[in-house]
Protein backbone atom coordinates (compact mmCIF):
# COMPACT_ATOMS: atom_id res chain seq x y z
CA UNK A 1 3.30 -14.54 20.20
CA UNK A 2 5.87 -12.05 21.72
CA UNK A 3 6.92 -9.28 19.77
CA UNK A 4 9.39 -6.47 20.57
CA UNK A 5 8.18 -3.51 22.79
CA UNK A 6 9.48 -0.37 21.25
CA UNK A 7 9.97 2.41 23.32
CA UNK A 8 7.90 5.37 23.04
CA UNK A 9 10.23 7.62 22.20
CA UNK A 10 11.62 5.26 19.07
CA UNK A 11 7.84 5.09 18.22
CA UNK A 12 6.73 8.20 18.15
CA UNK A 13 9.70 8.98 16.22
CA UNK A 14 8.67 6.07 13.26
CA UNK A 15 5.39 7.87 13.02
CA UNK A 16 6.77 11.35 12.10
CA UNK A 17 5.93 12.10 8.60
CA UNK A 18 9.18 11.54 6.25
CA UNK A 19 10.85 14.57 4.97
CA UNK A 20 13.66 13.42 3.05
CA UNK A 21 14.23 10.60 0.87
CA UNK A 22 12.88 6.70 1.75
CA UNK A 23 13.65 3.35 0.88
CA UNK A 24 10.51 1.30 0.69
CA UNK A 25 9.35 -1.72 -1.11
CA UNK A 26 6.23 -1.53 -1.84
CA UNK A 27 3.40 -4.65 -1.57
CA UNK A 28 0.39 -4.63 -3.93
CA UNK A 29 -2.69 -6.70 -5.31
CA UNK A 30 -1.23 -5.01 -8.93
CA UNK A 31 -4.28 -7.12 -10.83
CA UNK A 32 -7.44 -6.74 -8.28
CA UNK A 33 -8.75 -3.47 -9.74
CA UNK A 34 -6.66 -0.39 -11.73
CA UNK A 35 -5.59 1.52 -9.22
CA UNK A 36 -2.32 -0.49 -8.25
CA UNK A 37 -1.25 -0.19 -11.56
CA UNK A 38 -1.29 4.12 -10.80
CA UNK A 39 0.42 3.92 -7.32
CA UNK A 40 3.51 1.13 -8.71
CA UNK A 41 3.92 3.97 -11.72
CA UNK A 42 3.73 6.40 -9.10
CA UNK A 43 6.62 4.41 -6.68
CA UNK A 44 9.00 4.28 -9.47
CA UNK A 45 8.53 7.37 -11.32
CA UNK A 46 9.71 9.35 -7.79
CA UNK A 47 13.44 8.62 -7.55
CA UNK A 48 13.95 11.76 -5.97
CA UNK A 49 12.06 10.98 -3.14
CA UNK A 50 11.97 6.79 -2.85
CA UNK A 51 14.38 4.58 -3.49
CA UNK A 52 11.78 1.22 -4.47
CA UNK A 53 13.50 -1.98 -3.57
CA UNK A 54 11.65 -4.90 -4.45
CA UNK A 55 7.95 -5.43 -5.49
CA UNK A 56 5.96 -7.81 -3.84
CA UNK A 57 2.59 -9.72 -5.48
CA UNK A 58 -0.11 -9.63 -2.79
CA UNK A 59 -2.96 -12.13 -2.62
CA UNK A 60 -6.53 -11.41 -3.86
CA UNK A 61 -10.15 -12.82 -4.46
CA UNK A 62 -12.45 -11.37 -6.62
CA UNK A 63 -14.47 -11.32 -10.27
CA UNK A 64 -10.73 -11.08 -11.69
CA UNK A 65 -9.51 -14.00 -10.02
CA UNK A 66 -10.39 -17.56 -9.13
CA UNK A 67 -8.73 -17.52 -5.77
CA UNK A 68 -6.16 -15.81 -3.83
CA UNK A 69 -3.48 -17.95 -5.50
CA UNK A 70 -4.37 -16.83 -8.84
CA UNK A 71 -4.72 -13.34 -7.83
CA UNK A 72 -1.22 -13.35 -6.38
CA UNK A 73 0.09 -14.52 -9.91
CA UNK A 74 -1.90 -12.07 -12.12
CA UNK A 75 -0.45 -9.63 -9.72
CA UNK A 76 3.08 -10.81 -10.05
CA UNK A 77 2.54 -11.11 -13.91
CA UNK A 78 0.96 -7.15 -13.76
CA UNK A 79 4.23 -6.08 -11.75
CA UNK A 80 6.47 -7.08 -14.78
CA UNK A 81 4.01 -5.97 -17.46
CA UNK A 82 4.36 -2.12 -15.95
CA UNK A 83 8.57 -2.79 -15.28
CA UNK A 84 8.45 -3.36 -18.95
CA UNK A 85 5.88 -0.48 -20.24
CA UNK A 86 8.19 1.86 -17.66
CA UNK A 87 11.60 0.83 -19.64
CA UNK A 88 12.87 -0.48 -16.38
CA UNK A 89 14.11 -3.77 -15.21
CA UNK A 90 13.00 -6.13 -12.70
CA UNK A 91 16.50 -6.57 -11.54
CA UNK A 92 15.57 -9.60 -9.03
CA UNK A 93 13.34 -7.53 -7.06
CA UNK A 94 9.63 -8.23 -8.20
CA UNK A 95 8.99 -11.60 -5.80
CA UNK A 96 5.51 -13.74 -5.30
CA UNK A 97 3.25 -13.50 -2.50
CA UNK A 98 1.34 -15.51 -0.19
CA UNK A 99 -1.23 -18.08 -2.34
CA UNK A 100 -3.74 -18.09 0.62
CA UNK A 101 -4.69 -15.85 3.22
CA UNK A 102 -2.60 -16.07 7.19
CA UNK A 103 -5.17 -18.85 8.99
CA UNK A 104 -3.96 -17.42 12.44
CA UNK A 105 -1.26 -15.91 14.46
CA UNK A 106 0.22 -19.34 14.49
CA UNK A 107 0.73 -20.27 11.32
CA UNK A 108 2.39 -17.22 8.58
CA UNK A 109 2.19 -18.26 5.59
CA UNK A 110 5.86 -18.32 4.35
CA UNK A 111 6.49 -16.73 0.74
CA UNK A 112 9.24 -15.44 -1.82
CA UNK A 113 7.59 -11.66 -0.58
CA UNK A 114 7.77 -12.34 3.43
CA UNK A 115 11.36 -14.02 3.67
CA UNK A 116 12.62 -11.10 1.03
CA UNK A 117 11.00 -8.29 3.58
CA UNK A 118 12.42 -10.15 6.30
CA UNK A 119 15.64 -10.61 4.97
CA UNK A 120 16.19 -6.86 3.95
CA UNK A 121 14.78 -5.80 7.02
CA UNK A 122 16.92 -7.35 9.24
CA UNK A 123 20.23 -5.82 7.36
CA UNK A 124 19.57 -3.16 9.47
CA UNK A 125 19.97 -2.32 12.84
CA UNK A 126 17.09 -1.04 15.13
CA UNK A 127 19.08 2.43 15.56
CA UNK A 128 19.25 2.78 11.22
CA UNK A 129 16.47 4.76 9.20
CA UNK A 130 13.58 2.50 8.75
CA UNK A 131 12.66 0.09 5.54
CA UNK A 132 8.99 1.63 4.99
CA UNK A 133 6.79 -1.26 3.83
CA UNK A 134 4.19 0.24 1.83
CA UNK A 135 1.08 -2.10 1.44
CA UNK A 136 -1.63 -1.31 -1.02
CA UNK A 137 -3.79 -4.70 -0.88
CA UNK A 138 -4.12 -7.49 1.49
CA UNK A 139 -1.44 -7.17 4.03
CA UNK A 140 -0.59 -11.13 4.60
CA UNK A 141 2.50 -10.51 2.94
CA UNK A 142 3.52 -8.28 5.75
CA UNK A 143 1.78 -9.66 8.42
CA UNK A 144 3.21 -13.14 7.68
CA UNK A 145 6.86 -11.51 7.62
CA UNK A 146 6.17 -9.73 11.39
CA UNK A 147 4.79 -13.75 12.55
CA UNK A 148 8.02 -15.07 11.28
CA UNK A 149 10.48 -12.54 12.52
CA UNK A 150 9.03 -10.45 14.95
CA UNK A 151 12.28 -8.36 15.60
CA UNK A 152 11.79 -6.53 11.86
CA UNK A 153 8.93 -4.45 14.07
CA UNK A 154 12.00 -2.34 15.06
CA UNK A 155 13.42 -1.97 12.15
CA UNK A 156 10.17 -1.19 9.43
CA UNK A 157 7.70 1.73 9.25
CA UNK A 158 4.29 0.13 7.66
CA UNK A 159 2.33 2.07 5.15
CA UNK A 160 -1.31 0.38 4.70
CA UNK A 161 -4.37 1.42 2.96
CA UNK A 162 -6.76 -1.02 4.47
CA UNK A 163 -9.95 -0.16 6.62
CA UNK A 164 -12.51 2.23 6.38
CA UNK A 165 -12.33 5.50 8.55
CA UNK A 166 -12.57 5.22 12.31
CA UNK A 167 -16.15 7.08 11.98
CA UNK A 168 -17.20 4.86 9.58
CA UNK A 169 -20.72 2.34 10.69
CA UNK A 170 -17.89 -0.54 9.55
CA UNK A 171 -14.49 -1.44 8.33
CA UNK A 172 -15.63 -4.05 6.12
CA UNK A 173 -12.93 -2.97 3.37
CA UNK A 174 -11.61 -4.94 0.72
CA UNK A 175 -8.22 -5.26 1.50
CA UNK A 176 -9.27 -5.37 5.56
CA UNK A 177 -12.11 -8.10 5.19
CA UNK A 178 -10.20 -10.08 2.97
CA UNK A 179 -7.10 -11.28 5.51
CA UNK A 180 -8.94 -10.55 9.28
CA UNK A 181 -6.35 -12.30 11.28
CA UNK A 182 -3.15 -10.52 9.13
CA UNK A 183 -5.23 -6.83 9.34
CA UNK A 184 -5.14 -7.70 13.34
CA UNK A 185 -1.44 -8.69 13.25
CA UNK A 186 -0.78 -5.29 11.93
CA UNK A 187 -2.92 -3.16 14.59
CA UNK A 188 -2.23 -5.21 17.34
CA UNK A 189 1.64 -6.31 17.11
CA UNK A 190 2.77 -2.72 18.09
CA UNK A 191 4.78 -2.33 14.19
CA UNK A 192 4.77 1.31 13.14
CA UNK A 193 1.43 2.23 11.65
CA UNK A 194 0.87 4.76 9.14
CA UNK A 195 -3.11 3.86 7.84
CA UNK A 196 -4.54 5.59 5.32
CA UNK A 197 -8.74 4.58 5.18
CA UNK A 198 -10.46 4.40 2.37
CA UNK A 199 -13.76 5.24 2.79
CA UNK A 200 -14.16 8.95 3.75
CA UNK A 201 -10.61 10.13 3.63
CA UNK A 202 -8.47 8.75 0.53
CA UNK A 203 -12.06 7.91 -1.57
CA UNK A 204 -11.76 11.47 -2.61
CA UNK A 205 -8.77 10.80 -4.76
CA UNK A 206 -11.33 10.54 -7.97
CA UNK A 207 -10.26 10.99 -11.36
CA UNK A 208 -12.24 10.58 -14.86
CA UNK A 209 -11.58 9.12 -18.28
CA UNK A 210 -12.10 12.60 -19.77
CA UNK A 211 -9.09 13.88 -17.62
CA UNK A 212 -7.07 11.10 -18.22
CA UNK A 213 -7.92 11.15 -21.65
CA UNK A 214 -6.68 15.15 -21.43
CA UNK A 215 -3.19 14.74 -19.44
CA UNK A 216 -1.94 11.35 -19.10
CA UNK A 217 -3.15 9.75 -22.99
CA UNK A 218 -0.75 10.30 -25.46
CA UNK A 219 1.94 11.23 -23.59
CA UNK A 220 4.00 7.93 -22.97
CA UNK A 221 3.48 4.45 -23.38
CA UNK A 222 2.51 3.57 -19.69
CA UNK A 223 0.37 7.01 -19.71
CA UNK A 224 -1.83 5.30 -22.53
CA UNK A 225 -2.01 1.63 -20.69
CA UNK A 226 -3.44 3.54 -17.74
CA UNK A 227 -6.07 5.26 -19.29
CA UNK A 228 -6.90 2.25 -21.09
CA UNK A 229 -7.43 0.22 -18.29
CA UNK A 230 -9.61 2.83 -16.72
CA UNK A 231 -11.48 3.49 -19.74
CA UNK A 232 -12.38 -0.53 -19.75
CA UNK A 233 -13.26 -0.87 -16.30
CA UNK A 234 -16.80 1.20 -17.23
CA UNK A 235 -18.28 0.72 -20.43
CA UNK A 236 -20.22 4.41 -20.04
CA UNK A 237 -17.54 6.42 -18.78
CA UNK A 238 -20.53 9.21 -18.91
CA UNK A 239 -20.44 11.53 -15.66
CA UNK A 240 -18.41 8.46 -13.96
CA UNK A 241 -15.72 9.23 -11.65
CA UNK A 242 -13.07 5.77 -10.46
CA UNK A 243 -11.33 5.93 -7.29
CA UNK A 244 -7.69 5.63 -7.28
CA UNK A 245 -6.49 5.48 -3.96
CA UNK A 246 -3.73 3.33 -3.56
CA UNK A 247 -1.62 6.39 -4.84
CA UNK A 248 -2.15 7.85 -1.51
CA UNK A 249 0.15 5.87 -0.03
CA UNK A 250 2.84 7.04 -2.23
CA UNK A 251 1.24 10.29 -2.22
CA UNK A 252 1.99 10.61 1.88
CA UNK A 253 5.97 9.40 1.19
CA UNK A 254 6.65 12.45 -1.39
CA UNK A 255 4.81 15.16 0.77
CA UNK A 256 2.98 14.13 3.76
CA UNK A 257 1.19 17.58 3.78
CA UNK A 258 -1.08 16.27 1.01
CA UNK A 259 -2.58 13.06 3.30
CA UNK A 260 -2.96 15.25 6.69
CA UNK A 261 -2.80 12.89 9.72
CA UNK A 262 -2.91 12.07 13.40
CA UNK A 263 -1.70 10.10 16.19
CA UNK A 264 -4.17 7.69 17.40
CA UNK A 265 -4.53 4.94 19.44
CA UNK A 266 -4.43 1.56 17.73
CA UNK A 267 -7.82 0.60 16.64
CA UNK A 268 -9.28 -3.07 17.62
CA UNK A 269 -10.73 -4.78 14.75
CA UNK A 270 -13.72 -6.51 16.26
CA UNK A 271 -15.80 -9.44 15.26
CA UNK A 272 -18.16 -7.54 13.30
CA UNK A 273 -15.58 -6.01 10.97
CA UNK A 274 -16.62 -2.66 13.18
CA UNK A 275 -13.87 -0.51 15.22
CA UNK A 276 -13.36 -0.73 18.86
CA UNK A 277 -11.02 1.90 20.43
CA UNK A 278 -9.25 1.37 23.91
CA UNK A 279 -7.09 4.34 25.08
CA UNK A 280 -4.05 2.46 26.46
CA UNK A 281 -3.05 0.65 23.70
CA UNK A 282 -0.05 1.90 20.97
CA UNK A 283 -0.20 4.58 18.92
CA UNK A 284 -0.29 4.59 15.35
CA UNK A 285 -0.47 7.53 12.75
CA UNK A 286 -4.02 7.96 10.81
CA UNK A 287 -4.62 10.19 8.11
CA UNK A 288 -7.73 12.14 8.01
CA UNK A 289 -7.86 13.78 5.20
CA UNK A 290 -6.27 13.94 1.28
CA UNK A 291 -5.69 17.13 -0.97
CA UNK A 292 -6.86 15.66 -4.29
CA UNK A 293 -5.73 18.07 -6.66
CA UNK A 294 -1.83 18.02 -5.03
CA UNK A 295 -1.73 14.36 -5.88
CA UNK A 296 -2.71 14.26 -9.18
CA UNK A 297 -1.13 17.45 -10.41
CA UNK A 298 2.16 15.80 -9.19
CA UNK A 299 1.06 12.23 -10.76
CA UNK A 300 0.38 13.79 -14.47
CA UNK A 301 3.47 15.85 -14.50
CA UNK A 302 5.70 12.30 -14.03
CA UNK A 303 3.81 10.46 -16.18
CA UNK A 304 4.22 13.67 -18.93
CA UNK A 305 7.92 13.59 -18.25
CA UNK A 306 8.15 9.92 -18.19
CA UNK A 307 7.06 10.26 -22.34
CA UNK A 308 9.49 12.92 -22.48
CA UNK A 309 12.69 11.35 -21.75
């Protein structure tokens, strides 16, 4: 597989954190866990800042599905259930996923999701702000998209929480470990990179039922379906903290100073689900660290003004 060679310059200028306002769609495993459910809130309470195009159900496998199939539909089925709790449409632009994970590089699995990215990718032209693709789950929606039309790797900025950090003993990651070949397509087809790990950089962005309970219950009806859902994931919420860290990656489109980040070279994801590092190849942008507090102070106050309007 060829893809395009952007120059450095045009790279380099991808991976600069955004300042003003975005257009993104945003691609999500909504029903794996309860932290999708935050970060899709998050995306479309932030009209200030990005303009959300189109939703896309991602594939998953776990205790809360029977297959990737059926995790793509609970997904798609969780995207509408939070349109409708958020008084807001779907408007045409909540699409299904992928119902299996990418085989290879030779065979994308082809999807509402991947020809939608590809078609409103390729509206624009290479020179035109990018479409950021922010991916919160299992990236063969994306991945698939980049296999079918390479030439939207000039016109998209990707956003992925997937790995683990690079100092990590492994990136075996649930998003990562669960599509191999797609995580490789991303690091090694030379799109636009923005990765935000999860373990020891965005696993910090820990809230608790007691807080929730405190600033987000009572205040609006998808304010009390998110602390519900958090409240049920642990039946003794007692001195127990969950992770929500797919808001990060909306967290680093409002105010990039709250996920500090790097240029690095594009990691190689090796056999062993471990990181392998070789100095000539791309660059991508990783973050290294996340300012908790920043993020959730910003989350509450939407979701306090979203039961205020």
């Amino acid at each position: 597989m060829q893809f395009p060679r952007l120059s450095e310059a045009m790279r380099l200028a991808r991976l600069e954190p955004p300042t003003g306002r975005v257009t993104m769609v945003l691609d999500t495993d909504t029903y794996n866990e309860v932290d999708d459910q935050f970060a899709v809130t998050y995306a479309l309470l932030s009209p200030e800042k990005l303009t959300v195009e189109a939703i896309y159900a991602a594939p998953f496998f776990n205790d809360r599905s029977t297959g990737p199939a059926n995790g793509m539909e609970k997904s798609y089925q969780e995207i509408l259930r939070l349109l409708d709790l958020l008084g807001k449409p779907a408007d045409g632009r909540v699409f299904r996923g992928s119902t299996t994970y990418l085989p290879d590089w030779d065979h994308p699995v082809e999807s509402p999701a991947a020809l939608d990215l590809i078609e409103r990718a390729m509206r624009r032209s290479p020179g035109d702000e990018p479409l950021f693709v922010v991916a919160i789950g299992a990236i063969t929606n994306v991945a698939s998209a980049i296999l079918l039309e390479p030439q939207i790797i000039e016109r998209v900025v990707v956003v992925w929480l997937g790995g683990h950090a690079f100092f990590w003993p492994d990136t075996r990651e649930f998003n990562l470990m669960q599509d191999v070949p797609a995580a490789r397509v991303i690091f090694d087809s030379g799109v636009p990179l923005v990765q935000l790990p999860c373990m020891g950089v965005v696993s910090h962005l820990h809230t608790t039922v007691a807080e929730l309970e405190r600033y987000v219950q009572g205040r609006s009806r998808i304010g009390d379906y998110l602390t519900d859902i958090v409240r049920s994931y642990q039946g003794n919420p007692f001195a127990w903290s969950k992770v929500i860290w797919d808001i990060s990656s909306i967290a680093y489109l409002i105010d990039a100073d709250w996920t500090p980040s790097a240029l690095v070279h594009s990691p190689i994801v090796t056999d062993d689900l471990t990181w392998s590092f070789d100095p000539r190849r791309h660059f991508i942008r990783s973050a290294y660290s996340i300012d908790r507090d920043a993020i959730f102070r910003d989350l509450f106050t939407r979701l306090a003004q979203a039961g205020a309007k």
